[in-house]
N, C-alpha and C. Protein backbone atom coordinates (compact mmCIF):
# COMPACT_ATOMS: atom_id res chain seq x y z
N UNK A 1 0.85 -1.18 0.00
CA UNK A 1 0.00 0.00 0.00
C UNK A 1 0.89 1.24 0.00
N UNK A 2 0.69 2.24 -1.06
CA UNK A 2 1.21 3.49 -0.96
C UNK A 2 1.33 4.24 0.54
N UNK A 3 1.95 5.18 1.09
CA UNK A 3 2.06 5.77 1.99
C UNK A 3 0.95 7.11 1.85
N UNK A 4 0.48 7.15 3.16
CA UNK A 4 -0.48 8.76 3.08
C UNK A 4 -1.32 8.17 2.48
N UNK A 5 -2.38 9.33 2.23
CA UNK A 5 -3.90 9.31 1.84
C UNK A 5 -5.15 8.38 2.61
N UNK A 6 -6.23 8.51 2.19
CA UNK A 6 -6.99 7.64 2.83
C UNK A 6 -7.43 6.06 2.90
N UNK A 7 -6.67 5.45 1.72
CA UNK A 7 -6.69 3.72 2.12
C UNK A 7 -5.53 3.48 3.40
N UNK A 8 -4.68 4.53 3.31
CA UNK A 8 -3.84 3.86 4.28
C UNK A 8 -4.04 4.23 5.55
N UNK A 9 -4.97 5.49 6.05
CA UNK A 9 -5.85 5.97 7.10
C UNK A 9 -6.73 4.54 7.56
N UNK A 10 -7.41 3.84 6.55
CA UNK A 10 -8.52 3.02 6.69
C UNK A 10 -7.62 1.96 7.21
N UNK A 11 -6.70 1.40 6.34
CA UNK A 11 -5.96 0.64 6.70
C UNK A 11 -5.94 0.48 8.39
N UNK A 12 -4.82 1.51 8.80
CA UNK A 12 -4.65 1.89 10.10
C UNK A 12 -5.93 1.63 10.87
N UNK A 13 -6.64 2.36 10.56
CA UNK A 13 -7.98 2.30 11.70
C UNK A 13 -8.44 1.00 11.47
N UNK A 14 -8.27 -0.10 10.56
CA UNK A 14 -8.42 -1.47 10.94
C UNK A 14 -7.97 -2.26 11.51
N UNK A 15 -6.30 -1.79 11.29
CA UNK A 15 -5.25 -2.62 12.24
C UNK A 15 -5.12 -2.15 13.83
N UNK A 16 -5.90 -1.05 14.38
CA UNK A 16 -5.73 -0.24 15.33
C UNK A 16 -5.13 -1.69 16.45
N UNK A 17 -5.19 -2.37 16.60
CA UNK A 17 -5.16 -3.18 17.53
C UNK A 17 -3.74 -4.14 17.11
N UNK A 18 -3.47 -3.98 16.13
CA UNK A 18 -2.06 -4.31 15.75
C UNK A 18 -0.70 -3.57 15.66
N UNK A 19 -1.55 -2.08 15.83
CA UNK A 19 -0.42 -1.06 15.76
C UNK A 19 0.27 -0.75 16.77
N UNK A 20 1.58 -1.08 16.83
CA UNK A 20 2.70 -0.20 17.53
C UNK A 20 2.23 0.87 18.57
N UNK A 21 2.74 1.09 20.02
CA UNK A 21 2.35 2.20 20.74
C UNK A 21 2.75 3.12 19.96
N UNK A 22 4.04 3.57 19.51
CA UNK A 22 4.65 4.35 18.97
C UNK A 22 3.80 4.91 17.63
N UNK A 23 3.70 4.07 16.86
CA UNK A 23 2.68 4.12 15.42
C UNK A 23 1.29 5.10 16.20
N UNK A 24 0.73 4.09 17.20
CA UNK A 24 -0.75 4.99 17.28
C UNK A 24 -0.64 6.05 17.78
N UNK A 25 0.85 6.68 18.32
CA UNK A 25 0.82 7.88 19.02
C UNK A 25 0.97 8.76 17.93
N UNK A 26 1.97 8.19 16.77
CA UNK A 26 2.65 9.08 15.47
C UNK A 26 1.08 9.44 14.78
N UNK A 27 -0.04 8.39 14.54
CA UNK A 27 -1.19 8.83 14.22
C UNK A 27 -2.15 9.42 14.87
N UNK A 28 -1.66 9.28 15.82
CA UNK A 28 -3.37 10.39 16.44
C UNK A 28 -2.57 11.81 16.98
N UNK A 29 -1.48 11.93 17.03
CA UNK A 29 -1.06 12.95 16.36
C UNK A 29 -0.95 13.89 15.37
N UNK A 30 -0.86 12.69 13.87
CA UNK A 30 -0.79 13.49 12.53
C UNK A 30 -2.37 13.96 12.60
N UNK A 31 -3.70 12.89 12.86
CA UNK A 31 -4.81 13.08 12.81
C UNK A 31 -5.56 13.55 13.36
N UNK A 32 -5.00 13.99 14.90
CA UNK A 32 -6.21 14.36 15.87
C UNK A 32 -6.82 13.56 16.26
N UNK A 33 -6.26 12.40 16.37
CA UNK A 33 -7.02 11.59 17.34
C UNK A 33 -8.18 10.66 16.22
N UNK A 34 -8.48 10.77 15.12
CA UNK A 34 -9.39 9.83 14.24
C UNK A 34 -9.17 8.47 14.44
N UNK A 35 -7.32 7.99 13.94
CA UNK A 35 -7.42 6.44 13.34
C UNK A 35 -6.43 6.34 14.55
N UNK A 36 -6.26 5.10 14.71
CA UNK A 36 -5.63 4.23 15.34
C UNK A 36 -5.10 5.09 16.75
N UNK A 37 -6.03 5.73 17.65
CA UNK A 37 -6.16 6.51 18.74
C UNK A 37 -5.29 5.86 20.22
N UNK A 38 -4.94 6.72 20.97
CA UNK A 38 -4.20 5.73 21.69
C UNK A 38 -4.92 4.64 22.81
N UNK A 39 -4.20 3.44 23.19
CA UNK A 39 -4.55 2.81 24.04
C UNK A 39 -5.29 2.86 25.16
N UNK A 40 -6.74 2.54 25.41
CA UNK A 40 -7.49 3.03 26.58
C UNK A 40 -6.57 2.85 27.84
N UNK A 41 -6.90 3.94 28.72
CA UNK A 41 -6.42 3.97 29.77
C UNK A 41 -5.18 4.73 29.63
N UNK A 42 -4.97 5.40 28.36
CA UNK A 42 -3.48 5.76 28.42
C UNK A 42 -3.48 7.36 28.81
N UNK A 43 -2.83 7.93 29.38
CA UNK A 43 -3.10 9.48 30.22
C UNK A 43 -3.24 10.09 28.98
N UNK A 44 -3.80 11.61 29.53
CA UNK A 44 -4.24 12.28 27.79
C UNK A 44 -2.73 13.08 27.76
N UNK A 45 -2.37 13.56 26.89
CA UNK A 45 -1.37 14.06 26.29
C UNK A 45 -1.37 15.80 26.74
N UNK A 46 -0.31 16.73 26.82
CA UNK A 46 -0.83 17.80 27.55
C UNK A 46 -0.87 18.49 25.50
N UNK A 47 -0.42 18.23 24.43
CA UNK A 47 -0.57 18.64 23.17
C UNK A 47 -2.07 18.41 22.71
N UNK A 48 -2.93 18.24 23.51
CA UNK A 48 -4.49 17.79 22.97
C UNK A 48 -5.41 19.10 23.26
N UNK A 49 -4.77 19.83 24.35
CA UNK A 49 -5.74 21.07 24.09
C UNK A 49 -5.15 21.93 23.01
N UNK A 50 -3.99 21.76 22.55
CA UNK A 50 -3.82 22.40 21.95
C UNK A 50 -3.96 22.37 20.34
N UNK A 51 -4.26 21.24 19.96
CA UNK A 51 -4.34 20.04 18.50
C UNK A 51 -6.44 20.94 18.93
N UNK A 52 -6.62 21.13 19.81
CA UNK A 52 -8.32 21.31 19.58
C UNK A 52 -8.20 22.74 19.53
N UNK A 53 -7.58 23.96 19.98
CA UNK A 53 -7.50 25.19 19.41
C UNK A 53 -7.34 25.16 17.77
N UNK A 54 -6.68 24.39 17.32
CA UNK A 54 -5.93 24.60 15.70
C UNK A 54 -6.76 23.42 14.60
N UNK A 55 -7.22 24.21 13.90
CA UNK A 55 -8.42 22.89 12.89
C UNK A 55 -7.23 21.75 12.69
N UNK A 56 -7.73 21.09 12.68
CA UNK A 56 -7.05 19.46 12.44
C UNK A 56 -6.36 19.72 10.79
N UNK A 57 -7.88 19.97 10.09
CA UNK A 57 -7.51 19.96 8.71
C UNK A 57 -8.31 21.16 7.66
N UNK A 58 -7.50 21.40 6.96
CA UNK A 58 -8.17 22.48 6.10
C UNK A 58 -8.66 21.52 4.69
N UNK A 59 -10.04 22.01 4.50
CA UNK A 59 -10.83 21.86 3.19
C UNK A 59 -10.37 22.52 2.32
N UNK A 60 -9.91 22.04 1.02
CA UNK A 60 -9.59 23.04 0.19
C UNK A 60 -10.19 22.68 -1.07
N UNK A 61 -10.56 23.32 -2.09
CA UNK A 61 -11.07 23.16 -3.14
C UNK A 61 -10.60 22.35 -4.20
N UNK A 62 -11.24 21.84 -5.20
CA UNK A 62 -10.16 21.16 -6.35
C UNK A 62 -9.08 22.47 -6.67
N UNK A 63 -7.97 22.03 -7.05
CA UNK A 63 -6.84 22.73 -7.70
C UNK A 63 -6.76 22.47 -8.34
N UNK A 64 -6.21 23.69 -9.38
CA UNK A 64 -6.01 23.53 -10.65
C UNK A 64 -3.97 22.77 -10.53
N UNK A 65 -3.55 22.02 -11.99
CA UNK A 65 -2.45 21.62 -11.75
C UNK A 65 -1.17 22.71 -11.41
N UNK A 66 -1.42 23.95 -11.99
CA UNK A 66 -1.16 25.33 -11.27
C UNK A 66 -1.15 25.83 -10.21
N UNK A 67 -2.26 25.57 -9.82
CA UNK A 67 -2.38 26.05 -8.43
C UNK A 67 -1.58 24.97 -7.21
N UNK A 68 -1.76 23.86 -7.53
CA UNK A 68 -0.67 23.21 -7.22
C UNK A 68 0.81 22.83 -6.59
N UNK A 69 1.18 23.39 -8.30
CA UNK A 69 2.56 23.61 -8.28
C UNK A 69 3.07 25.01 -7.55
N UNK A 70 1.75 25.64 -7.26
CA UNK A 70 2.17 27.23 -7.03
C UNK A 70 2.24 26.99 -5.41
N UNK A 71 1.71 26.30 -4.43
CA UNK A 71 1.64 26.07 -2.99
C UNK A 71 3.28 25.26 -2.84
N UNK A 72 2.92 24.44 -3.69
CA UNK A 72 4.15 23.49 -3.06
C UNK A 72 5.35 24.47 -3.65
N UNK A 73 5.55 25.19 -4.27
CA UNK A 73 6.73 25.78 -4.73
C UNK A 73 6.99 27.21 -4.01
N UNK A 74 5.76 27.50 -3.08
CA UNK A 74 5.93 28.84 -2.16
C UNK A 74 6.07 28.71 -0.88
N UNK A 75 5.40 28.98 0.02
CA UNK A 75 5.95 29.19 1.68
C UNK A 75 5.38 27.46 2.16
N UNK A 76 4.93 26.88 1.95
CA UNK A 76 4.47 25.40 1.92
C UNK A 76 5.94 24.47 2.03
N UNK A 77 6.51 24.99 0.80
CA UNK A 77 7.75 23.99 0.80
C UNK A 77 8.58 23.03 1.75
N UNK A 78 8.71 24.51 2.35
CA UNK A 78 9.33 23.45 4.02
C UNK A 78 8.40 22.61 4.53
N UNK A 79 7.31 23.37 4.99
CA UNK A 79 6.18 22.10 6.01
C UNK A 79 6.22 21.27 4.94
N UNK A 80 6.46 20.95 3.65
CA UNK A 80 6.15 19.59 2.69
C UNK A 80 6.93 18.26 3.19
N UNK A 81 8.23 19.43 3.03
CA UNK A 81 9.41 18.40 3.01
C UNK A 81 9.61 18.18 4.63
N UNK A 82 8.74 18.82 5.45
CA UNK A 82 8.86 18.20 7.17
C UNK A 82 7.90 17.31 6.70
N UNK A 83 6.78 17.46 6.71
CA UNK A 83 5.65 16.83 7.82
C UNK A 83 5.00 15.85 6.45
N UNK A 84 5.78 15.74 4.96
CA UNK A 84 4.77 15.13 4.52
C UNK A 84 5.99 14.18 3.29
N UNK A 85 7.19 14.09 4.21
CA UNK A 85 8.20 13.74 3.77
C UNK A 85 7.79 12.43 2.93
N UNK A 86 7.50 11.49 3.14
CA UNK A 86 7.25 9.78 2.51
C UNK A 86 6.08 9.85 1.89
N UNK A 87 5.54 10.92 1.10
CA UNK A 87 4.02 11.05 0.64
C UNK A 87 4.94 11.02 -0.59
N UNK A 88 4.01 9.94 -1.44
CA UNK A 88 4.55 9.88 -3.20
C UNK A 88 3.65 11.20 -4.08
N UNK A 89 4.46 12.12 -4.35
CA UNK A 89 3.67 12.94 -5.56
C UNK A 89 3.00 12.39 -6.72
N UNK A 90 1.69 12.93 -6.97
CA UNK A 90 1.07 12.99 -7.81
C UNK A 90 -0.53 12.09 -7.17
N UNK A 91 -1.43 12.99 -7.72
CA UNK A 91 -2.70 12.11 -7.65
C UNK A 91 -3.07 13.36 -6.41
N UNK A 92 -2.57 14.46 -6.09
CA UNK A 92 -3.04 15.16 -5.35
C UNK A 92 -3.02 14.35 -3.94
N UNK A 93 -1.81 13.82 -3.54
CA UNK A 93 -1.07 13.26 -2.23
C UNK A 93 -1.13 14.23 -1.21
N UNK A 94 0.24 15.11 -1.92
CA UNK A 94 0.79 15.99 -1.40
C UNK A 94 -0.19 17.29 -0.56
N UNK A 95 -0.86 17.45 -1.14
CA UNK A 95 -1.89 18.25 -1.00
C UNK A 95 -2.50 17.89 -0.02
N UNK A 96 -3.40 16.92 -0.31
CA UNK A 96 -4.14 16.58 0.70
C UNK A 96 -2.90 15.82 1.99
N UNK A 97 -2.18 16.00 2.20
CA UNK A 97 -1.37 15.43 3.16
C UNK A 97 -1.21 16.80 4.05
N UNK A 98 -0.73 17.96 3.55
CA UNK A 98 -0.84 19.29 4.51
C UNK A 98 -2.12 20.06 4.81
N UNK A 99 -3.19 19.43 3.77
CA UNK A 99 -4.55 20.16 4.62
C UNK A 99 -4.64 19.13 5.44
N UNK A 100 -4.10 17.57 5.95
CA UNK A 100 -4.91 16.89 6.69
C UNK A 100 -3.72 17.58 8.15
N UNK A 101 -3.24 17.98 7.75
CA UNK A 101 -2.01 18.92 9.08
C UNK A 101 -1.96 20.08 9.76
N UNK A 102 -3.09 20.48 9.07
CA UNK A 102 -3.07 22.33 9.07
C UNK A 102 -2.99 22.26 10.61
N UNK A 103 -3.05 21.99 11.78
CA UNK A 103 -2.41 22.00 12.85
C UNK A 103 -1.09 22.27 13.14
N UNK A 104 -0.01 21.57 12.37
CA UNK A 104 1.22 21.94 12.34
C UNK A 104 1.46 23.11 10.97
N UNK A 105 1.10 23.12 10.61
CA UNK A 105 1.72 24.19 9.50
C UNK A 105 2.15 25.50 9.75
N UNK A 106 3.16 25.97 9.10
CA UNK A 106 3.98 27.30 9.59
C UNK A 106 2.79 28.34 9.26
N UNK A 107 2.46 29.30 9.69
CA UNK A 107 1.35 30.45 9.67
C UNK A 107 1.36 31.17 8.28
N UNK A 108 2.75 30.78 7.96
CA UNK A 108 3.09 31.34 6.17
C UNK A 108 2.47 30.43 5.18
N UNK A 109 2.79 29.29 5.55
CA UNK A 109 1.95 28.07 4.71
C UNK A 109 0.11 28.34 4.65
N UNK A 110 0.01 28.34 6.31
CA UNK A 110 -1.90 28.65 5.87
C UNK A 110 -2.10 29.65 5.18
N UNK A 111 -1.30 31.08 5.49
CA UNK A 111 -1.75 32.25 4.45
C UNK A 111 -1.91 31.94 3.19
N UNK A 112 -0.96 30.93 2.56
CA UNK A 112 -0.85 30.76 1.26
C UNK A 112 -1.96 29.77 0.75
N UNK A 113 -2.28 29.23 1.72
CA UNK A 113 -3.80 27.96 1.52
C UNK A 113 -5.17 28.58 1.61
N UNK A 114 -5.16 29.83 2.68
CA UNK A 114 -6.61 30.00 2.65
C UNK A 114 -7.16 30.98 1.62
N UNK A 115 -6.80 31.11 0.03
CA UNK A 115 -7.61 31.68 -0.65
C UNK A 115 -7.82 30.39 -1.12
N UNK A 116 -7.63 28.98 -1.02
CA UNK A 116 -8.15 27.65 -2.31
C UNK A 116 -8.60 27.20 -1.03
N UNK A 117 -9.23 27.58 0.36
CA UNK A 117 -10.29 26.90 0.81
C UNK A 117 -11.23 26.55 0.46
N UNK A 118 -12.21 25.33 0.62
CA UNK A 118 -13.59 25.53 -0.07
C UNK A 118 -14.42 26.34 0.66
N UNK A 119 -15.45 26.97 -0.08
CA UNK A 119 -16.44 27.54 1.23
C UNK A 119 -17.61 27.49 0.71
């Protein structure tokens, strides 16, 4: 299975019970808590009020292949190559890999995302 996107979300949230402490912490991290959430009983994290101040994920509209190339090639770049390092380009990966982050993203990166929000 490819890395990123949503079969491998589904994936995860099927194996939840096979996954690694480490793995379900790395995901309910990237996710906010959706897939493969941590172990009941496990103390809450003191980063959870703060993952609920900051949208999990930004909606963004179809892009054009332009518009695209124009995010990932402007203030985006860095958060790409942090937070969305093992995501294979093309098929609109990439993309949807930093709106599912907009929690972590540098404040330069959202400026540059929120005119291709959907609304």
């Amino acid at each position: 299975m490819p890395p990123g996107g949503a079969p491998a979300i589904e994936c995860l949230e099927k194996n939840k019970a096979k996954v690694s402490a480490g793995c379900a912490k790395a995901v309910n991290a990237a996710f906010g808590g959706g897939a493969a959430a941590a172990p009941a009983g496990a103390a809450p994290t003191a980063a959870a009020p703060a993952a609920a101040a900051a949208p999990a994920t930004i909606t963004l509209r179809p892009l054009l292949p332009r518009e695209e190339l124009f995010i990932v090639r402007s203030a985006c770049g860095a958060d790409i190559r942090t937070l969305c390092a093992g995501v294979a380009p093309g098929g609109g990966r990439i993309i949807q890999c930093i709106s599912n982050r907009a929690a972590s993203l540098s404040p330069a990166c959202k400026e540059v995302l929120a005119p291709f929000a959907a609304r």
